[in-house]
C-alpha atoms as a PDB file:
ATOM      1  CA  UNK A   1       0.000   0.000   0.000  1.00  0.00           C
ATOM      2  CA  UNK A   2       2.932   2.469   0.744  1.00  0.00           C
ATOM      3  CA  UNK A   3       4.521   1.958  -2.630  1.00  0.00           C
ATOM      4  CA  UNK A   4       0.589   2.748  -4.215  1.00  0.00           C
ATOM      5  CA  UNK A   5       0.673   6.048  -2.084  1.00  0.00           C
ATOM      6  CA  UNK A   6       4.684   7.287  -3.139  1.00  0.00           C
ATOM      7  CA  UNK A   7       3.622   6.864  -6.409  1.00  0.00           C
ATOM      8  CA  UNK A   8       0.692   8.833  -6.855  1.00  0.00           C
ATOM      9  CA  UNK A   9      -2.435   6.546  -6.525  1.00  0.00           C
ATOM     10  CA  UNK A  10      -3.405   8.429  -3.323  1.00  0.00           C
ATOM     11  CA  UNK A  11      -4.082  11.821  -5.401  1.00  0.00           C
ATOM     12  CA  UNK A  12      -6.708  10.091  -7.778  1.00  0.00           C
ATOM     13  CA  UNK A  13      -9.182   9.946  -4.617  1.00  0.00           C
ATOM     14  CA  UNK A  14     -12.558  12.201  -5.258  1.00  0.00           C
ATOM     15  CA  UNK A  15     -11.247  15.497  -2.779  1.00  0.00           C
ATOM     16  CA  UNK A  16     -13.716  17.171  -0.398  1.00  0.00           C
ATOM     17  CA  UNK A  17     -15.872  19.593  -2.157  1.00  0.00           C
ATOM     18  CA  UNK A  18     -16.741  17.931  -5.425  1.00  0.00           C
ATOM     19  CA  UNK A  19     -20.463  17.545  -6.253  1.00  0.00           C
ATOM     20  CA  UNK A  20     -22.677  19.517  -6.893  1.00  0.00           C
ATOM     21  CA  UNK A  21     -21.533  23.309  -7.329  1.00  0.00           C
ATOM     22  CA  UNK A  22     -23.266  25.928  -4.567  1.00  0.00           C
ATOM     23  CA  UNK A  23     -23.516  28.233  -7.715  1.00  0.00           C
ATOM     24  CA  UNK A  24     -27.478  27.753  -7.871  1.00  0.00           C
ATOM     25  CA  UNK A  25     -27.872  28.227  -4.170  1.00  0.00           C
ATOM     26  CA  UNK A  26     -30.838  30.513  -3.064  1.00  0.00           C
ATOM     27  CA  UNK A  27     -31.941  30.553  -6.840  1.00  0.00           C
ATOM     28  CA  UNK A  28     -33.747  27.514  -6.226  1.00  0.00           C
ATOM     29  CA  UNK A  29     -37.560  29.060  -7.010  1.00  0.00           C
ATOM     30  CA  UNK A  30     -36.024  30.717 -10.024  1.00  0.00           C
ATOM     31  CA  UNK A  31     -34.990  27.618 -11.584  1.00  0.00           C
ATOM     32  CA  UNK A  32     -37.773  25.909 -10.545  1.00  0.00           C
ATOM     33  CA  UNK A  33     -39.712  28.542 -12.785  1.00  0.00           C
ATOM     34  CA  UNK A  34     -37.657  28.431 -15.836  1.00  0.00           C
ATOM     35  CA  UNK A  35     -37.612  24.695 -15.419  1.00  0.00           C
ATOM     36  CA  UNK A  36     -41.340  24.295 -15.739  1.00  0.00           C
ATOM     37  CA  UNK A  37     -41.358  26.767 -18.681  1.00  0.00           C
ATOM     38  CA  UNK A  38     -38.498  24.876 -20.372  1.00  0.00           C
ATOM     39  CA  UNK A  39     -38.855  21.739 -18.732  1.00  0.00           C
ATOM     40  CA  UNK A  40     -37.711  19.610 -22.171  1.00  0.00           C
ATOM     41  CA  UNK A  41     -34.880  22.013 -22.918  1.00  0.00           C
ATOM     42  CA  UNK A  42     -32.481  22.609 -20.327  1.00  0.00           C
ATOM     43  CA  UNK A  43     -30.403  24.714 -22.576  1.00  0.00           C
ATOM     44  CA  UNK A  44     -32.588  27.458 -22.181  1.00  0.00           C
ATOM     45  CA  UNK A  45     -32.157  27.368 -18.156  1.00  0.00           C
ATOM     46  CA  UNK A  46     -28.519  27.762 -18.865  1.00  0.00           C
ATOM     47  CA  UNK A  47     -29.169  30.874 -21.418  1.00  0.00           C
ATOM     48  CA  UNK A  48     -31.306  32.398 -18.704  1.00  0.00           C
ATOM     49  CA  UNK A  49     -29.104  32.254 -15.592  1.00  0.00           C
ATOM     50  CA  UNK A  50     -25.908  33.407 -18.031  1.00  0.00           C
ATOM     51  CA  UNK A  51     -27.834  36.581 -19.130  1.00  0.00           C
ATOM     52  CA  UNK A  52     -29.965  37.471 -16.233  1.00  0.00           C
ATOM     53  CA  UNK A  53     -27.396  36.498 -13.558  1.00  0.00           C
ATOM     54  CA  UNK A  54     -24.078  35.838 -15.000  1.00  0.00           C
ATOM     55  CA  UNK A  55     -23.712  32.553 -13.732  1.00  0.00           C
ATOM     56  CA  UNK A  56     -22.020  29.730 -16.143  1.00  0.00           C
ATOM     57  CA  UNK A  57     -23.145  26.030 -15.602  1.00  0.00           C
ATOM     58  CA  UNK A  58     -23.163  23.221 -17.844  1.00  0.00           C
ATOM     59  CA  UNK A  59     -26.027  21.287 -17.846  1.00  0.00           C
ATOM     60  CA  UNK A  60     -24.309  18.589 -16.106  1.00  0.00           C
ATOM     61  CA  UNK A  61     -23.967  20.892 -12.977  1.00  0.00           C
ATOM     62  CA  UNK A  62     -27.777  21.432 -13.703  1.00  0.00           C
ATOM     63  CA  UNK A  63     -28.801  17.973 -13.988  1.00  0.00           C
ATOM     64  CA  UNK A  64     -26.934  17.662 -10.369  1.00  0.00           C
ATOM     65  CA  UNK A  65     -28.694  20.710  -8.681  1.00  0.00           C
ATOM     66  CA  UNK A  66     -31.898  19.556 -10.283  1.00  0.00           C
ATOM     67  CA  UNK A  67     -31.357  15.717  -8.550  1.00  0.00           C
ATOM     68  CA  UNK A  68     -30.137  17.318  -5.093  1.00  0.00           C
ATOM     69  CA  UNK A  69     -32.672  19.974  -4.561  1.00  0.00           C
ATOM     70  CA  UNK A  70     -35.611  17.597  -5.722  1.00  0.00           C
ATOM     71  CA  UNK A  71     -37.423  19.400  -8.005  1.00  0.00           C
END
C-alpha cells in the first residue's frame, strides 16, 4: 500500500468539495420557474441564468442541482 501512495495513486481519490456546485444556491424558485417553462430544454435554463445572472453552468452541474434539490 505504501509503494501505491509514493507513487501517486493516493491523489486520484474524489477530494472534499466535489459535487454539486453551490452556484445555484438561493436561486432555487427561479430555476424551478424556468424549469417548468423549459422543462424539455435545459439549454434554455442555462441561457437564462448566463444573461440574467451571469452565472455559467453546464447542464451537467444542472442535472446535479436539479437531482439534489428535488425538483
Amino acid at each position: 500500500m505504501d509503494y501505491n501512495i509514493e507513487m501517486g495513486v493516493q491523489s486520484l481519490s474524489i477530494k472534499p468539495g466535489r459535487g454539486i456546485k453551490a452556484r445555484l444556491k438561493g436561486y432555487e424558485k427561479e430555476v424551478c420557474e424556468q424549469v417548468e417553462l423549459h422543462s424539455r430544454n435545459l439549454k434554455n435554463v442555462i441561457f437564462y441564468f448566463k444573461e440574467h445572472h451571469h452565472i455559467l453552468i453546464c447542464k451537467k452541474t444542472l442535472q446535479n442541482f436539479l437531482k439534489e434539490a428535488q425538483l
